[in-house]
PDB file of N, CA and C in Angstrom:
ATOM      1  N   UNK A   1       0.852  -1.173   0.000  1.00  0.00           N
ATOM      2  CA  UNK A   1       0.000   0.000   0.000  1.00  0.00           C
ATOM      3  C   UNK A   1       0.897   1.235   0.000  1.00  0.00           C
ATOM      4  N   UNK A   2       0.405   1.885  -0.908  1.00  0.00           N
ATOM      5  CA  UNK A   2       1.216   3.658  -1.113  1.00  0.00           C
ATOM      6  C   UNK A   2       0.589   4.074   0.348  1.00  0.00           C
ATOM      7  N   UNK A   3       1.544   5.747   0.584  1.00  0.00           N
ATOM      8  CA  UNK A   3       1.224   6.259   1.413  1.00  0.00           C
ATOM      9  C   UNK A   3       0.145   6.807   1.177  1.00  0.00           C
ATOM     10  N   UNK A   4       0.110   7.398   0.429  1.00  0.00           N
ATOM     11  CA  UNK A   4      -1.081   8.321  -0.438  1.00  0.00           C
ATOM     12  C   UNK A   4      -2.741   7.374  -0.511  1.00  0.00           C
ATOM     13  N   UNK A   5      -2.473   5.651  -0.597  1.00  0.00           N
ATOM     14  CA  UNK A   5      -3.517   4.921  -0.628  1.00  0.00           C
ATOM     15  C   UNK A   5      -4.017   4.807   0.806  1.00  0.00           C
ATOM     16  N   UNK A   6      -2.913   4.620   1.786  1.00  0.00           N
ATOM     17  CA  UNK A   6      -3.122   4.528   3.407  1.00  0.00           C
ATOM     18  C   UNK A   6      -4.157   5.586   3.753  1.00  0.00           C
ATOM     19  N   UNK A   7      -3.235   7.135   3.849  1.00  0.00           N
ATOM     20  CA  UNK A   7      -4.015   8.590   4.090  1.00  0.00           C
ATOM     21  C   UNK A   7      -5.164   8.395   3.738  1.00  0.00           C
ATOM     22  N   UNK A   8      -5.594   7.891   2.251  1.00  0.00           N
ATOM     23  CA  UNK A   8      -6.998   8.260   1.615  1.00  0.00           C
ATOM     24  C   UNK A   8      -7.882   6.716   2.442  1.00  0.00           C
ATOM     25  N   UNK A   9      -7.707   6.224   2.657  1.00  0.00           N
ATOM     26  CA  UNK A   9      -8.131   5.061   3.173  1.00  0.00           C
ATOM     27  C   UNK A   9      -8.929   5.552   4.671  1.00  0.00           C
ATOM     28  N   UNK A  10      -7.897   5.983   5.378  1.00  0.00           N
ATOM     29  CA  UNK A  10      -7.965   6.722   6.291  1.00  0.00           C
ATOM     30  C   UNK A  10      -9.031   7.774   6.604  1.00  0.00           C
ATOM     31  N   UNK A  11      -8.790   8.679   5.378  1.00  0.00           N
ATOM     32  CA  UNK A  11      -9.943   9.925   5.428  1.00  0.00           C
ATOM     33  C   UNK A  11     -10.888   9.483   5.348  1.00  0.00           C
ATOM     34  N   UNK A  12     -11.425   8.413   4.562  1.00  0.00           N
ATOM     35  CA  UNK A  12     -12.729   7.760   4.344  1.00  0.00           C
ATOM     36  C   UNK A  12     -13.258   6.980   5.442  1.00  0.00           C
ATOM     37  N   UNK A  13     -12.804   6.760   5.943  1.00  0.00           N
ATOM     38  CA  UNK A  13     -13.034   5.849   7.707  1.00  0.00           C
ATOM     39  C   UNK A  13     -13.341   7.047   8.789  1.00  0.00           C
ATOM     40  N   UNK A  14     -12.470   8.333   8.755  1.00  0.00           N
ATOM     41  CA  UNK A  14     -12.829   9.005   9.577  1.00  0.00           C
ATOM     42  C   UNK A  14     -14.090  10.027   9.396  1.00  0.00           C
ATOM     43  N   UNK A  15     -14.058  10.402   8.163  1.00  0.00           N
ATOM     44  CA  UNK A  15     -15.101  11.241   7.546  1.00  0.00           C
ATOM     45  C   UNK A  15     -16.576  10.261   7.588  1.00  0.00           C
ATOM     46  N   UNK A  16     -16.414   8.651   7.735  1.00  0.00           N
ATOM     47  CA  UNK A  16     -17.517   8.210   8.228  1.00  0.00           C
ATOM     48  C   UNK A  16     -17.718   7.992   9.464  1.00  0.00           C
ATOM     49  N   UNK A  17     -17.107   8.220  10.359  1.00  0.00           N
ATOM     50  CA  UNK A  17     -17.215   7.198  11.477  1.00  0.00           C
ATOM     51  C   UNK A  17     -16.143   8.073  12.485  1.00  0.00           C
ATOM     52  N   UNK A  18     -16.036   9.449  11.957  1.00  0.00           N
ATOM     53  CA  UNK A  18     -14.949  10.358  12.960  1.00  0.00           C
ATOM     54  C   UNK A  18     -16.076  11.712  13.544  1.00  0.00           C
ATOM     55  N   UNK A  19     -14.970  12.038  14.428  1.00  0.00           N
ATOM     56  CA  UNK A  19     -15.748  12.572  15.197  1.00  0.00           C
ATOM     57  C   UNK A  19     -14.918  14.535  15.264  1.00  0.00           C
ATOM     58  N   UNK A  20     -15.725  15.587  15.338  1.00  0.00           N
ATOM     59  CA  UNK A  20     -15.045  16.935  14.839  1.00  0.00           C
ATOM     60  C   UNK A  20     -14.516  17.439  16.208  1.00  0.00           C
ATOM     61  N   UNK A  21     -13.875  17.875  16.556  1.00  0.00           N
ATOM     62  CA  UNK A  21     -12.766  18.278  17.889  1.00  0.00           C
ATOM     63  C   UNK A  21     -12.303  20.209  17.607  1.00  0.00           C
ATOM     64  N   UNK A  22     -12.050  20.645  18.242  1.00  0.00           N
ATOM     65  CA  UNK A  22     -10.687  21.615  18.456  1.00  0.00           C
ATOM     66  C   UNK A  22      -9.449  21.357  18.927  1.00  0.00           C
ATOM     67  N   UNK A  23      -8.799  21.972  18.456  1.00  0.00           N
ATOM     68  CA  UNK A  23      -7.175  21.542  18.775  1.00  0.00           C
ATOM     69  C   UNK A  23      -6.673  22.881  18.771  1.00  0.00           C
ATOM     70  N   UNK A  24      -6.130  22.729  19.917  1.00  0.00           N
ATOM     71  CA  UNK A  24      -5.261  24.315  20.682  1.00  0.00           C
ATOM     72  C   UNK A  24      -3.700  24.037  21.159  1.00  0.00           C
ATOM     73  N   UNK A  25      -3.311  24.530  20.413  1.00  0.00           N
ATOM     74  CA  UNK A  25      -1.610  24.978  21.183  1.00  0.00           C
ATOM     75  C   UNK A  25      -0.746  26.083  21.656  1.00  0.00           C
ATOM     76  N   UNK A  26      -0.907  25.651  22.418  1.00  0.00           N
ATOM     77  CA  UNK A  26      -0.753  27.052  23.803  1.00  0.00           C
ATOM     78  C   UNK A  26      -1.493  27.912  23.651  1.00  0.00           C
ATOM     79  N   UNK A  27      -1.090  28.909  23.626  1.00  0.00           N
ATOM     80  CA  UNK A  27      -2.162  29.952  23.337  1.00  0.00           C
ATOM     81  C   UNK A  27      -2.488  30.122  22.556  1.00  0.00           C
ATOM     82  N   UNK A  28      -2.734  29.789  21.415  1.00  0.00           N
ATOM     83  CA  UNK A  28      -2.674  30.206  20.113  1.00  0.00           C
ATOM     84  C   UNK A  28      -4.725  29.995  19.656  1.00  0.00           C
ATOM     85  N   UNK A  29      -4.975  30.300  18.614  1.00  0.00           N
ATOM     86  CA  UNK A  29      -6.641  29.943  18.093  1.00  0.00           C
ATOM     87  C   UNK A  29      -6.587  28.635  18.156  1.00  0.00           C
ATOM     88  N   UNK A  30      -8.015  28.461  18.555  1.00  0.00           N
ATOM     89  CA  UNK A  30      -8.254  27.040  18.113  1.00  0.00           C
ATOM     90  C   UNK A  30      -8.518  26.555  16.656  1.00  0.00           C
ATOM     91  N   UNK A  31      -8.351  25.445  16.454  1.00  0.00           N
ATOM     92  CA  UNK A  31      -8.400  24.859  15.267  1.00  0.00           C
ATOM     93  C   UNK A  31      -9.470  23.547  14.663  1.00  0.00           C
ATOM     94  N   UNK A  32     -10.302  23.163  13.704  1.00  0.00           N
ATOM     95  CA  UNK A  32     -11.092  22.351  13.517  1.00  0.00           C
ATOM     96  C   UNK A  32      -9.882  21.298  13.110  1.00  0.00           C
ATOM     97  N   UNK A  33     -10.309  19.931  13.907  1.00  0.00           N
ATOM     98  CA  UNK A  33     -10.148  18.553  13.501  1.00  0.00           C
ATOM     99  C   UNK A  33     -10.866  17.543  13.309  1.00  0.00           C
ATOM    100  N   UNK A  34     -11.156  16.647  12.450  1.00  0.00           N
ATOM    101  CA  UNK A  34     -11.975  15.518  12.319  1.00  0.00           C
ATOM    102  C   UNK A  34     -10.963  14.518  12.622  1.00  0.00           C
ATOM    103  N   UNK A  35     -11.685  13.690  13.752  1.00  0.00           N
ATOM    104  CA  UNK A  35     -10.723  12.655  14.109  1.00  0.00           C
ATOM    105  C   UNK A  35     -11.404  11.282  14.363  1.00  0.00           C
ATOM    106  N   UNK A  36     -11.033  10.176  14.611  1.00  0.00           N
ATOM    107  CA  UNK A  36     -11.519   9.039  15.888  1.00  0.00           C
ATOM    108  C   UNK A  36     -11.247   8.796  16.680  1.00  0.00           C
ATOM    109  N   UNK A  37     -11.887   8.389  17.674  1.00  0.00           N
ATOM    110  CA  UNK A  37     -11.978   8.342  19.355  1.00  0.00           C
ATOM    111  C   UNK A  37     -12.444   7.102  19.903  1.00  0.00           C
ATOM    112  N   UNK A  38     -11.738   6.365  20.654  1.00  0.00           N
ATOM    113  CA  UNK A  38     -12.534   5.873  21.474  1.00  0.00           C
ATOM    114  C   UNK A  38     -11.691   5.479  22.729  1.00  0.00           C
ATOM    115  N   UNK A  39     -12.496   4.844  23.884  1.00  0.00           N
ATOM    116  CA  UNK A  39     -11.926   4.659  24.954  1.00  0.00           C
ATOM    117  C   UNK A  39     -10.956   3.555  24.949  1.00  0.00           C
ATOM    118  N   UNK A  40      -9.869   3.067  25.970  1.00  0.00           N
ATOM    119  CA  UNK A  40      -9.093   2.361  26.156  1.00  0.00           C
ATOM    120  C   UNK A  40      -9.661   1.165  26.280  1.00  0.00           C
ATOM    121  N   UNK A  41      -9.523  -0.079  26.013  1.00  0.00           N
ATOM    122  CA  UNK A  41     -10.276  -1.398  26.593  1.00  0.00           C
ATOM    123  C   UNK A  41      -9.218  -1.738  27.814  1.00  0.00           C
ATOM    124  N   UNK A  42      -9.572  -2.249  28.824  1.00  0.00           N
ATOM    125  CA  UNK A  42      -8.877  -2.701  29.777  1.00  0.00           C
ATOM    126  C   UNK A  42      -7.759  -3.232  29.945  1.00  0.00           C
ATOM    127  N   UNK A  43      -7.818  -4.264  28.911  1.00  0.00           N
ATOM    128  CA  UNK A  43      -6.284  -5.135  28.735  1.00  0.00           C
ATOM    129  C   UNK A  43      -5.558  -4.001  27.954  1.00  0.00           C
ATOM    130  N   UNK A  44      -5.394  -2.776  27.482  1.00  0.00           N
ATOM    131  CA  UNK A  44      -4.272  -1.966  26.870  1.00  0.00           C
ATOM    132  C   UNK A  44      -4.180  -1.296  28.130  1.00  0.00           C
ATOM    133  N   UNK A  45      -4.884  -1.231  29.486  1.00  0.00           N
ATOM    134  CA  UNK A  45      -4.205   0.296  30.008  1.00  0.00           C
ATOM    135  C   UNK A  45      -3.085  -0.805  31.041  1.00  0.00           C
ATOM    136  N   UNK A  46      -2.656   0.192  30.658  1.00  0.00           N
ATOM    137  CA  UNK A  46      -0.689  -0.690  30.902  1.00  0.00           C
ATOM    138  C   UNK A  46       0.362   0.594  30.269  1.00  0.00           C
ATOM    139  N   UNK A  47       1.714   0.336  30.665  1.00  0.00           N
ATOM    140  CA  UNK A  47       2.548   1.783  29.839  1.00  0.00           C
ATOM    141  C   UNK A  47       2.461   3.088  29.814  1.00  0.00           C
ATOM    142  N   UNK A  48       1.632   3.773  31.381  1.00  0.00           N
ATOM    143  CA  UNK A  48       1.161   4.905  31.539  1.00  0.00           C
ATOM    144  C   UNK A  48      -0.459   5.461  30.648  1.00  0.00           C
ATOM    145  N   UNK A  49      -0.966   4.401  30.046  1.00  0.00           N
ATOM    146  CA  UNK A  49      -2.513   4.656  30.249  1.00  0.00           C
ATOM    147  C   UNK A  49      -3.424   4.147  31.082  1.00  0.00           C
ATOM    148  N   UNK A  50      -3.776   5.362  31.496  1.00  0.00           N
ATOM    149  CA  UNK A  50      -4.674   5.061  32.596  1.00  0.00           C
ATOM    150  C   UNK A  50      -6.324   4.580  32.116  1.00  0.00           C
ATOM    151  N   UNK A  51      -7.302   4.003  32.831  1.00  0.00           N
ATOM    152  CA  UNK A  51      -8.654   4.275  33.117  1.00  0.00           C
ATOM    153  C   UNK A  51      -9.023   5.754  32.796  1.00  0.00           C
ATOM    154  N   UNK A  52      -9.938   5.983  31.953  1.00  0.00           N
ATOM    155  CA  UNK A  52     -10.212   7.235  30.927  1.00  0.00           C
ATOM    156  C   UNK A  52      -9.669   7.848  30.200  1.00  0.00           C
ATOM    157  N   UNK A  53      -8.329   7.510  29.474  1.00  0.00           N
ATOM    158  CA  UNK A  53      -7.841   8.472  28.541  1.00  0.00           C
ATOM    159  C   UNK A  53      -8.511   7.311  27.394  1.00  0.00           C
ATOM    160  N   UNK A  54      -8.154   8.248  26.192  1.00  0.00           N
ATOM    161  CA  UNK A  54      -9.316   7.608  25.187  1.00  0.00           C
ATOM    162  C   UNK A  54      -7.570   7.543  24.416  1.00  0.00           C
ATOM    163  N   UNK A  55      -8.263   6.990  23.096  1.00  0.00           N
ATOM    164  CA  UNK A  55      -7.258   6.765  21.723  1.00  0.00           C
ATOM    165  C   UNK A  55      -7.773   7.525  20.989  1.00  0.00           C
ATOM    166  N   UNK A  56      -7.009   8.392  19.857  1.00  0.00           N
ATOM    167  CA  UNK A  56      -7.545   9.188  18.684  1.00  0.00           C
ATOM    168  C   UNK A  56      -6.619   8.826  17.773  1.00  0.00           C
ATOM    169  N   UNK A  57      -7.354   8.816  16.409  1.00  0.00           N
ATOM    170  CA  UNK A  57      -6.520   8.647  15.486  1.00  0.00           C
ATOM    171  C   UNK A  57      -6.757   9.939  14.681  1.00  0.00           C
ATOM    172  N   UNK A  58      -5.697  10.703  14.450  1.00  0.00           N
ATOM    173  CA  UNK A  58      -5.666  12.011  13.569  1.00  0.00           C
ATOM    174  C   UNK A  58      -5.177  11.251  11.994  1.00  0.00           C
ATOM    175  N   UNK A  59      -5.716  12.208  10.641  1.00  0.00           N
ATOM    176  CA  UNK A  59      -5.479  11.947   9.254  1.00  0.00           C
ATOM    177  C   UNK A  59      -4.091  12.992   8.978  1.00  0.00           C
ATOM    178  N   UNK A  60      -3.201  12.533   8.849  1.00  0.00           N
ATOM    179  CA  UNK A  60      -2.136  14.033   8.214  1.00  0.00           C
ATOM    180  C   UNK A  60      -3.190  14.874   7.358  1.00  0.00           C
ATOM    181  N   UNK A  61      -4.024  14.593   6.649  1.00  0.00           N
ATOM    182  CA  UNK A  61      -4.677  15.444   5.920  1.00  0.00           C
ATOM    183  C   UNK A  61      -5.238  16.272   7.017  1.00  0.00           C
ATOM    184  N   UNK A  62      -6.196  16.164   7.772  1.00  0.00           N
ATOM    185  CA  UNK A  62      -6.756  16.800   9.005  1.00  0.00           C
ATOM    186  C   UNK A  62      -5.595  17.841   9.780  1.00  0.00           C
ATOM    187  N   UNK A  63      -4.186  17.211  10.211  1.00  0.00           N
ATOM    188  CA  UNK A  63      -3.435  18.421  10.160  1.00  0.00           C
ATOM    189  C   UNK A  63      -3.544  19.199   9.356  1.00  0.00           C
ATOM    190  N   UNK A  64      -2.947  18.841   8.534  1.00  0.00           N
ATOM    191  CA  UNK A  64      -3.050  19.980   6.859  1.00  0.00           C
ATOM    192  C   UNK A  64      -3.671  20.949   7.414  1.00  0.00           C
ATOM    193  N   UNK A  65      -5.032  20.840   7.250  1.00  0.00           N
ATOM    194  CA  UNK A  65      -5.900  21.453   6.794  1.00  0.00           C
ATOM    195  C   UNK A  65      -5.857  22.519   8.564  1.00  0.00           C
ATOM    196  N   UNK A  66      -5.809  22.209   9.539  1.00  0.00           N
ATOM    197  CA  UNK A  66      -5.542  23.085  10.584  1.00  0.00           C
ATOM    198  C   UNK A  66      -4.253  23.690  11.227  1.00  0.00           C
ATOM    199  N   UNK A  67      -3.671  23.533   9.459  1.00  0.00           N
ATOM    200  CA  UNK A  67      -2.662  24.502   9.479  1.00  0.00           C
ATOM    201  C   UNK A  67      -1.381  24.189  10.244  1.00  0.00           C
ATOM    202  N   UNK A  68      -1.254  22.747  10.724  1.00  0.00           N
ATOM    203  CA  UNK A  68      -0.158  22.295  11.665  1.00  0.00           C
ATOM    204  C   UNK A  68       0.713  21.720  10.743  1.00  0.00           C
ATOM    205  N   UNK A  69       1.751  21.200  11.198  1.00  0.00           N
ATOM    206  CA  UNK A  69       2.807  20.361  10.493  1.00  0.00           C
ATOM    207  C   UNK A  69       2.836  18.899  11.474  1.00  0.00           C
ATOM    208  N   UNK A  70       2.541  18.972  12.671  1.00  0.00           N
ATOM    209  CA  UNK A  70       2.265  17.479  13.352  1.00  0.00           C
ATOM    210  C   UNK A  70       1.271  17.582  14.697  1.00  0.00           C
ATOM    211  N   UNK A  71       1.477  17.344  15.289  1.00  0.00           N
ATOM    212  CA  UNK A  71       1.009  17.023  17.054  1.00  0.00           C
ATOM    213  C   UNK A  71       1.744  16.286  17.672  1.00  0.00           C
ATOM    214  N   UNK A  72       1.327  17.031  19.331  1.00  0.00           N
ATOM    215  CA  UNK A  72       2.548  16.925  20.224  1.00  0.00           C
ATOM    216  C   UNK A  72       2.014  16.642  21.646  1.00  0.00           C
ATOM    217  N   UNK A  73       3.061  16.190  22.310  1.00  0.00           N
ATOM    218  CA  UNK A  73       2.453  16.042  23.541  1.00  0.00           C
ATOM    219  C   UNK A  73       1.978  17.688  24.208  1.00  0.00           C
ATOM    220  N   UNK A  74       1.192  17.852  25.610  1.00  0.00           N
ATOM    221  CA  UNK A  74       0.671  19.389  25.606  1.00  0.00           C
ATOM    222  C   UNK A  74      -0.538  19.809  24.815  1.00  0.00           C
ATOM    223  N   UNK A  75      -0.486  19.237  23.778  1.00  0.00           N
ATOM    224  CA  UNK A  75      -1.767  20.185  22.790  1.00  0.00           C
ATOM    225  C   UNK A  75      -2.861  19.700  23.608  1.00  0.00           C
ATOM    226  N   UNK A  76      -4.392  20.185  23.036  1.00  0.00           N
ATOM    227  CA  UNK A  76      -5.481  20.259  23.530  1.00  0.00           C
ATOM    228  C   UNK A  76      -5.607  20.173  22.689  1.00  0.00           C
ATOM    229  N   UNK A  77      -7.170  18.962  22.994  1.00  0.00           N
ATOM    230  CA  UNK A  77      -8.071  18.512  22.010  1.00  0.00           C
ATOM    231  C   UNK A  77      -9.599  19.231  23.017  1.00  0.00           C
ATOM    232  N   UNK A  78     -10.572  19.531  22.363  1.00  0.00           N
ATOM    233  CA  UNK A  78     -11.642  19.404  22.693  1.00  0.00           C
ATOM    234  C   UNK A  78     -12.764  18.494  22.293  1.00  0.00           C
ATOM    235  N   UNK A  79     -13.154  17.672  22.026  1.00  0.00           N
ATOM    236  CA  UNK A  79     -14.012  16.356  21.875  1.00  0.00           C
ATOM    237  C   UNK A  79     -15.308  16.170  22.809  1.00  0.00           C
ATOM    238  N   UNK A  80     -16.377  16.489  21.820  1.00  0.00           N
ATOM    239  CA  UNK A  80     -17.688  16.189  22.879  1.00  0.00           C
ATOM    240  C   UNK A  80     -17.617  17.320  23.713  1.00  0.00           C
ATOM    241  N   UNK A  81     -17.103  18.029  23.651  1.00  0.00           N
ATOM    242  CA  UNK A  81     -17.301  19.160  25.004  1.00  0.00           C
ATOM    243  C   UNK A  81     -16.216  19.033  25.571  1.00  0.00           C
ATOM    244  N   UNK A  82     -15.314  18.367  26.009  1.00  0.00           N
ATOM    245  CA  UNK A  82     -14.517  17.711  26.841  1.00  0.00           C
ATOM    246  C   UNK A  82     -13.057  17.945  26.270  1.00  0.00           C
ATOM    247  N   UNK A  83     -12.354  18.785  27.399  1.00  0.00           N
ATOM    248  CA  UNK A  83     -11.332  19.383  27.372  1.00  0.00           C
ATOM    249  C   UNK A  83     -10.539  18.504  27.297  1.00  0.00           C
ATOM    250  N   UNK A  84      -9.067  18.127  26.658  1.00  0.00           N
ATOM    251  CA  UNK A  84      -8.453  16.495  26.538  1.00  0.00           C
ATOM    252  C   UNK A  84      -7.066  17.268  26.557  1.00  0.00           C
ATOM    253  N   UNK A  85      -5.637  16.828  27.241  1.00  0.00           N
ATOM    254  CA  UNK A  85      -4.493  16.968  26.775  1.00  0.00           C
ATOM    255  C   UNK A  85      -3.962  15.819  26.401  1.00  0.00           C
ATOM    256  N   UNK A  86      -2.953  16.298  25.055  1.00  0.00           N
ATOM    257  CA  UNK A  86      -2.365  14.995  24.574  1.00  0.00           C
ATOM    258  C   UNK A  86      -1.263  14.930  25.402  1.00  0.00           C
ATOM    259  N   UNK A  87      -1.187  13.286  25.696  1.00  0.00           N
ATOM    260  CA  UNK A  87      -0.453  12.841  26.749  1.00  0.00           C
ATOM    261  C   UNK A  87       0.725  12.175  25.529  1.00  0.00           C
ATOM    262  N   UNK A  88       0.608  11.362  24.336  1.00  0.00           N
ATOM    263  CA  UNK A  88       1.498  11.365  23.796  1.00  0.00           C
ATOM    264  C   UNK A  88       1.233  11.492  22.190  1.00  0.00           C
ATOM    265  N   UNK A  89       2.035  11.887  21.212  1.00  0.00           N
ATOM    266  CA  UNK A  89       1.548  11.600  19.842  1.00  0.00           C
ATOM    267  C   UNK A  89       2.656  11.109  18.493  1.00  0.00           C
ATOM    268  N   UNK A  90       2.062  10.245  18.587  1.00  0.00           N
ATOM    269  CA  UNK A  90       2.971   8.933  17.896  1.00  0.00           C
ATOM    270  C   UNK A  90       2.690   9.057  16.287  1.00  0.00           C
ATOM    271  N   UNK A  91       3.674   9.721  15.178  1.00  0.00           N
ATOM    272  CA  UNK A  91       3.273   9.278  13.633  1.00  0.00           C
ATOM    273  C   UNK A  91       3.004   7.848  13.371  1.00  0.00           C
ATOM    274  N   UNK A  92       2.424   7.320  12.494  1.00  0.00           N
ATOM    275  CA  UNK A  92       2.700   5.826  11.753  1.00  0.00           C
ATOM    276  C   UNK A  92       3.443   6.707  10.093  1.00  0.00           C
ATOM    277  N   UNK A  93       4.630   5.915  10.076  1.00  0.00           N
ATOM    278  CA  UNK A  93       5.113   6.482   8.915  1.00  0.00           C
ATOM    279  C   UNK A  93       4.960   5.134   7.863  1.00  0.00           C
ATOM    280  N   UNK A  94       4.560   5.709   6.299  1.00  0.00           N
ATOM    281  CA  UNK A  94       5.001   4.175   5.337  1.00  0.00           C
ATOM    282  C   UNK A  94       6.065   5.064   4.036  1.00  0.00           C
ATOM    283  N   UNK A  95       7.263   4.303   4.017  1.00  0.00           N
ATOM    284  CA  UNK A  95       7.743   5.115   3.378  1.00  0.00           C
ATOM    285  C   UNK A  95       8.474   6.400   3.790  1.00  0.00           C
ATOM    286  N   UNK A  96       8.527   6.439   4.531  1.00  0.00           N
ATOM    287  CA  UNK A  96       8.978   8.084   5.445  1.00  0.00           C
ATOM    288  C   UNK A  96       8.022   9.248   5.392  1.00  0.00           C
ATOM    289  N   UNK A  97       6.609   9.257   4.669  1.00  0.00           N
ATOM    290  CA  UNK A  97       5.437   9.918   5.284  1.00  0.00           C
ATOM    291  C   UNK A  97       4.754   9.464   6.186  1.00  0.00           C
ATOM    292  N   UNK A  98       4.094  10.720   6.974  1.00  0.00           N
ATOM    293  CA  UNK A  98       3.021  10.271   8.007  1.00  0.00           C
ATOM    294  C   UNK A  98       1.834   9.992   7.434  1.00  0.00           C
ATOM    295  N   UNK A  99       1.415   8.667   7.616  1.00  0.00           N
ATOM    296  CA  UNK A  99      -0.029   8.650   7.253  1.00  0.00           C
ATOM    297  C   UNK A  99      -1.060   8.560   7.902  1.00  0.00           C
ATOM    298  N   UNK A 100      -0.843   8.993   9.498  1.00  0.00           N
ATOM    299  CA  UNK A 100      -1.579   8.744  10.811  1.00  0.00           C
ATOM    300  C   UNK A 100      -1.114   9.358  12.086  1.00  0.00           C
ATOM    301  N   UNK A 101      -1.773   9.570  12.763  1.00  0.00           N
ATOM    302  CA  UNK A 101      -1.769  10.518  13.892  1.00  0.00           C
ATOM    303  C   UNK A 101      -2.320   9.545  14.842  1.00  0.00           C
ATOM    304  N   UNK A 102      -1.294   8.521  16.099  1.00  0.00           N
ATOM    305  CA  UNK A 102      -2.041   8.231  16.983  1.00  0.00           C
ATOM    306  C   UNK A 102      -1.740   8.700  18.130  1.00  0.00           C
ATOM    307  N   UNK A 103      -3.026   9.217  18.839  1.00  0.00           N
ATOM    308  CA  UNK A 103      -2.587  10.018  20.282  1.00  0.00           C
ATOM    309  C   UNK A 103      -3.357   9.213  21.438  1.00  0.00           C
ATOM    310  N   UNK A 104      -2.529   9.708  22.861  1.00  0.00           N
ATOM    311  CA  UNK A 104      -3.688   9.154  23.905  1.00  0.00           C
ATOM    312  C   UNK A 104      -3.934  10.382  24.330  1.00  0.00           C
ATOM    313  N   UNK A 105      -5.125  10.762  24.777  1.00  0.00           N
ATOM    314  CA  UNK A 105      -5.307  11.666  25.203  1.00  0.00           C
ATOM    315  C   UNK A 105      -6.530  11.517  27.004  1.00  0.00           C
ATOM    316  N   UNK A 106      -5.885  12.878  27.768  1.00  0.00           N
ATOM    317  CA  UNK A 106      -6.309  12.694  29.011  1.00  0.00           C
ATOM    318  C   UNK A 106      -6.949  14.140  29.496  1.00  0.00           C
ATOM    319  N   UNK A 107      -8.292  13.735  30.427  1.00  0.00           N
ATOM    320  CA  UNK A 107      -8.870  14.726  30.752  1.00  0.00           C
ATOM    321  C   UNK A 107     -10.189  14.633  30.924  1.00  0.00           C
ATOM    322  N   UNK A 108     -10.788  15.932  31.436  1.00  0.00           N
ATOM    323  CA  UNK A 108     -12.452  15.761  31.527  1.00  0.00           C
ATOM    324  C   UNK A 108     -13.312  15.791  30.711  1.00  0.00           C
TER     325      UNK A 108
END
C-alpha cells in the first residue's frame, strides 16, 4: 500500500465514522479537527494509560488542513465538550510519510 492509498483510506473511515474536535496549542486559536476516538479497553491500560484516557486517530490530511505540520504532547483537544491533553503523539510512517496521527489523550 502507497502512502497516499493509506491517508486516503484513512480519510474515508474518519469522515464516516470520525468525530469533529478543536485543537489548541498554547495559546494560540483554536483549530477544527476531524478525528476518531474511542476509549481504552482494559487489557491496553498498561505503559502509563490510565482508566479514561481515550485513543484518537488524527489523518495528516486533518493536520493539513488546521494549518499544523504534526502534534505533540501538551496540545489540547476538545471532543464532545470535553477538554483532553495529549499525553502522547505517535506518527505511523510508510515510506517516510506520516499517514496517521495516533494520540492518547487525558482529561475531563
Amino acid at each position: 500500500m502507497s502512502p497516499e492509498q493509506a491517508i486516503a483510506a484513512l480519510d474515508r473511515q474518519i469522515a464516516l465514522h470520525g468525530d469533529d474536535a478543536q485543537h489548541q496549542r498554547g495559546t494560540g486559536a483554536a483549530a477544527s479537527l476531524r478525528l476518531w476516538v474511542r476509549e481504552y479497553l482494559p487489557q491496553e491500560l498498561q505503559g502509563g494509560v490510565t482508566q479514561g484516557d481515550r485513543k484518537v486517530v488524527v489523518s495528516p490530511t486533518d493536520v493539513a488542513k488546521a494549518g499544523l505540520s504534526d502534534l505533540r504532547k501538551l496540545d489540547k483537544l476538545t471532543i464532545a465538550g470535553r477538554r483532553t491533553n495529549v499525553e502522547y503523539a505517535n506518527p505511523t510512517r510508510i515510506r517516510g510519510v506520516v499517514v496517521r496521527w495516533d494520540l492518547n489523550v487525558r482529561g475531563s
